[in-house]
Protein backbone atom coordinates (compact mmCIF):
# COMPACT_ATOMS: atom_id res chain seq x y z
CA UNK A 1 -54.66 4.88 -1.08
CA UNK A 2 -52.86 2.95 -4.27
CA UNK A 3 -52.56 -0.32 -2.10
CA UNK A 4 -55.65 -0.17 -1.01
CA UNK A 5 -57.21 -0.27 -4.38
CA UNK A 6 -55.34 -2.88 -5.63
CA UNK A 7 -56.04 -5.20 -2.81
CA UNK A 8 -59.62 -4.38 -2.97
CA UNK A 9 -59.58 -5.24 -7.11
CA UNK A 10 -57.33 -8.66 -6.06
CA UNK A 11 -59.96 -9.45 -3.57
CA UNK A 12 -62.78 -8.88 -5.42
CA UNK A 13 -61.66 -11.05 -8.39
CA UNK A 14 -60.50 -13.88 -6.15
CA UNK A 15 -64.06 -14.14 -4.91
CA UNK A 16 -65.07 -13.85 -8.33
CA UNK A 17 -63.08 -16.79 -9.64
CA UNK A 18 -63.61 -19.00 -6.59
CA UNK A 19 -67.85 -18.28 -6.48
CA UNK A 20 -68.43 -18.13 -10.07
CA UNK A 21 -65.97 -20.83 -11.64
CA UNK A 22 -67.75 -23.88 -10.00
CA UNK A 23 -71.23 -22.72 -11.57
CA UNK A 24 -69.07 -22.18 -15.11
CA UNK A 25 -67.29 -25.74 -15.01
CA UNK A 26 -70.87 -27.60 -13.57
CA UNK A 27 -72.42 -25.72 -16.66
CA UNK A 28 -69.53 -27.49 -19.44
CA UNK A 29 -70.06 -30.33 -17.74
CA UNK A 30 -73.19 -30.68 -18.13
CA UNK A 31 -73.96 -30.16 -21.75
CA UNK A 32 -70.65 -32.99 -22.77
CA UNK A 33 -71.23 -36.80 -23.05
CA UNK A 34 -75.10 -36.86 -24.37
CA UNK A 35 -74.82 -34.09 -27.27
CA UNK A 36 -71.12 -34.27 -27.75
CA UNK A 37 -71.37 -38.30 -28.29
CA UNK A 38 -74.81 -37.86 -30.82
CA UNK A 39 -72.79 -35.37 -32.63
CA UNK A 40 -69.91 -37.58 -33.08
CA UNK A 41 -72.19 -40.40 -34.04
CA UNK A 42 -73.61 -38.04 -36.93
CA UNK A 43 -70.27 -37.23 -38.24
CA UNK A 44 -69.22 -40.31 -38.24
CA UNK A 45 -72.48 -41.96 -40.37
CA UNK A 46 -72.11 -39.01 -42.54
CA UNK A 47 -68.49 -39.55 -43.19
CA UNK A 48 -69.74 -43.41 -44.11
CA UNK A 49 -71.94 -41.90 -46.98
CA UNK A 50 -68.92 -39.43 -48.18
CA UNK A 51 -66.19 -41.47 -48.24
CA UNK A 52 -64.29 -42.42 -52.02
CA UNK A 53 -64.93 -46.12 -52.74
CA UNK A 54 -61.66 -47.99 -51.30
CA UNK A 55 -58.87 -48.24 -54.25
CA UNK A 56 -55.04 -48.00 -54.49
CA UNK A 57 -54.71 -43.86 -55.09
CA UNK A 58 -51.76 -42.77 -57.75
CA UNK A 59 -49.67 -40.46 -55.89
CA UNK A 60 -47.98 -37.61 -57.99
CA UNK A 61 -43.78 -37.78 -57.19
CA UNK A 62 -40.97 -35.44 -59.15
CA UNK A 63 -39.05 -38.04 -60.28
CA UNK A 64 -35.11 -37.51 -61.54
CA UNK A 65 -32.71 -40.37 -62.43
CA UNK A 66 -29.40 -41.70 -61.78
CA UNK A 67 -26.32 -40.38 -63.45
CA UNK A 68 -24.04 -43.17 -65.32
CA UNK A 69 -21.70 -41.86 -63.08
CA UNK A 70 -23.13 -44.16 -60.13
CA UNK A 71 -23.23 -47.37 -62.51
CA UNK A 72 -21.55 -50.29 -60.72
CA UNK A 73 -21.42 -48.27 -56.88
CA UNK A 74 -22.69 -49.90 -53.96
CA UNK A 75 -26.85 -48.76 -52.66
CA UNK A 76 -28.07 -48.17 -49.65
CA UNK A 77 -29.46 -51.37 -49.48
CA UNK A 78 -26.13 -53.14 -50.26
CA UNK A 79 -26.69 -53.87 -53.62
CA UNK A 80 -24.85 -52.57 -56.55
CA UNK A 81 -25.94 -49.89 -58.55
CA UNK A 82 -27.10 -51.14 -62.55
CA UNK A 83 -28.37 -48.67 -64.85
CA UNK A 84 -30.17 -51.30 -67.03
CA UNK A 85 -32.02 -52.98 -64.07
CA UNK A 86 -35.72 -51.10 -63.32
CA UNK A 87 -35.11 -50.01 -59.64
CA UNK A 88 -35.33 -46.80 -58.00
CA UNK A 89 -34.32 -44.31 -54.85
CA UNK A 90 -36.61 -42.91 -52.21
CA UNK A 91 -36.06 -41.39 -48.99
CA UNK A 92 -38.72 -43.18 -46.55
CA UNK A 93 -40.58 -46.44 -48.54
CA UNK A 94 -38.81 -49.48 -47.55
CA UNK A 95 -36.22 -51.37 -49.37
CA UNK A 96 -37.88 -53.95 -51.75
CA UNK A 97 -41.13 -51.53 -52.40
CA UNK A 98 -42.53 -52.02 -55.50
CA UNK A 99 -43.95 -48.84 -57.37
CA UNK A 100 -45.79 -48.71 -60.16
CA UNK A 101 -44.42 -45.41 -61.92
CA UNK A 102 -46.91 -43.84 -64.97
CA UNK A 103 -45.57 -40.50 -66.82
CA UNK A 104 -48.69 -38.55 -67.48
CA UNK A 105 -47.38 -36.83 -70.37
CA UNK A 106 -46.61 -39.83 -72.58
CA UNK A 107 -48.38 -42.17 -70.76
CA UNK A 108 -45.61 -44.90 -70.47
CA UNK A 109 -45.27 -47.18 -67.17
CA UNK A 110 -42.78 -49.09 -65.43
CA UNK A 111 -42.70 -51.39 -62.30
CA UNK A 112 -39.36 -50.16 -60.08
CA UNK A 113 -38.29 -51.47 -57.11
CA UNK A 114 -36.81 -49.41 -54.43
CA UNK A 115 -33.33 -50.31 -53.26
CA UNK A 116 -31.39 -46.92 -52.38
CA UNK A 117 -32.43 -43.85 -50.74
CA UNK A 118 -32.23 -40.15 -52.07
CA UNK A 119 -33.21 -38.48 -54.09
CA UNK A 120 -31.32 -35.74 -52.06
CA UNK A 121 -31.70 -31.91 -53.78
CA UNK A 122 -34.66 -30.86 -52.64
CA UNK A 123 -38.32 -30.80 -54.62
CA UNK A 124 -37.53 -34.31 -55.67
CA UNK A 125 -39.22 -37.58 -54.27
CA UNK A 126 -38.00 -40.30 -56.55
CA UNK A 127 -34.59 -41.31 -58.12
CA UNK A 128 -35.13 -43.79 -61.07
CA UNK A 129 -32.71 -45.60 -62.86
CA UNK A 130 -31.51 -44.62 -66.13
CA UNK A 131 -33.40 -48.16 -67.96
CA UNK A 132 -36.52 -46.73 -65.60
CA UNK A 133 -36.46 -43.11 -66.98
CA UNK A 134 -35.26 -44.03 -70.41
CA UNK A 135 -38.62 -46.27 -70.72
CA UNK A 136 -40.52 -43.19 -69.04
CA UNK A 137 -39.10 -40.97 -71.48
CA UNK A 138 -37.93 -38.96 -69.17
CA UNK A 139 -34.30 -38.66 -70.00
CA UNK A 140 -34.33 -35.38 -71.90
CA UNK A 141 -36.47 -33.67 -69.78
CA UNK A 142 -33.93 -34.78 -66.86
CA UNK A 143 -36.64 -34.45 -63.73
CA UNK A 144 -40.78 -34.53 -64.40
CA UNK A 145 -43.82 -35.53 -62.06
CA UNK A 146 -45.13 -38.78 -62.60
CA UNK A 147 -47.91 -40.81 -60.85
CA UNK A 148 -46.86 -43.35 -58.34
CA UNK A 149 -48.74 -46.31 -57.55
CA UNK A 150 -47.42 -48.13 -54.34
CA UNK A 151 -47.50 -51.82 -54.49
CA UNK A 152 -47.74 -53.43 -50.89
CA UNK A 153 -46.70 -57.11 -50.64
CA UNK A 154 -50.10 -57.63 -49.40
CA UNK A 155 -51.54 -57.32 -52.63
CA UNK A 156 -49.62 -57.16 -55.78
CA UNK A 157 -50.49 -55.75 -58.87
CA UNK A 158 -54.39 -56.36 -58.58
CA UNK A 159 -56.06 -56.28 -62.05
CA UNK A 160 -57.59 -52.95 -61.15
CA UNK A 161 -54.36 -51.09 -61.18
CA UNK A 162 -52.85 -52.92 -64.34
CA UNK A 163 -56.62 -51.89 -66.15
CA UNK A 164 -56.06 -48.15 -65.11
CA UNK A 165 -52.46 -48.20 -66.14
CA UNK A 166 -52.56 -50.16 -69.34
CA UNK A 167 -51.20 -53.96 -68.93
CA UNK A 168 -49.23 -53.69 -72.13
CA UNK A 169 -47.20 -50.66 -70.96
CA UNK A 170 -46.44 -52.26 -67.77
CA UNK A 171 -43.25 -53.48 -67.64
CA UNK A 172 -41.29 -56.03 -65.62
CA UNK A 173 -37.51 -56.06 -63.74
């Protein structure tokens, strides 16, 4: 009596599935390209009217800096390690990135350029050198956030960016 319950349910909902899944998928189809595409359009003309005007954003970072300890070693990039030169570690930008670093607090700036990779203990995104941080003021406090400003080779420091930072605290390598 069991098995012939249970092939009377599997029968029944195999006829289900094969009479009334057609008239469910002809349904779907049916309502897609017209509204789907109309709402996309909307979205997309509404996102238009939303969107930020286009700028370079300042990214916050934690920022540390180089011991003296690493003075004179070789970088990932081949070079050699200065403490006085304005350069800087991150783990993904390429080597030869120039950032545009700001400390919020004091409101100092400095142009790095990336030539090593790290920083490595974890919560920290960029590795400055000692003449970066000392200008930052950042030496006491050891590791801070600051605001980042990527510079692409595309389009160096536009006026824009040197307004918002302050072109007399910006300073050169």
């Amino acid at each position: 009596m069991r098995k012939l319950k249970k092939k009377i349910l599997v029968t029944f909902l195999g006829l289900q599935v094969l009479l009334i899944g057609p008239v469910i998928a002809d349904s779907v189809a049916g309502i897609g390209s017209e509204e789907i595409s109309q709402d996309q359009t909307a979205l997309v003309i509404d996102s238009l009217h939303t969107q930020e005007p286009p700028g370079v954003p300042a990214e916050t970072m934690v920022a540390s800096y180089y011991a003296k300890y690493f003075h004179g070693r070789k970088t990932a990039s081949g070079e050699v390690y200065d403490k006085n030169l304005m350069t800087a570690a991150h783990k993904t930008l390429p080597f030869d990135t120039k950032l545009v670093v700001r400390n919020p607090k004091n409101g100092k700036t400095v142009e790095v350029r990336i030539n090593d990779r790290g920083p490595f203990p974890r919560g920290r995104d960029l590795d400055l050198s000692f003449a970066a941080a000392k200008e930052l003021g950042l030496i006491r406090a050891g590791v801070a956030p600051v605001e980042v400003v990527i510079i692409h080779p595309e389009n160096q420091v536009e006026p824009t960016i040197v307004r918002e930072i302050g072109q007399d605290q910006l300073v050169s390598y």
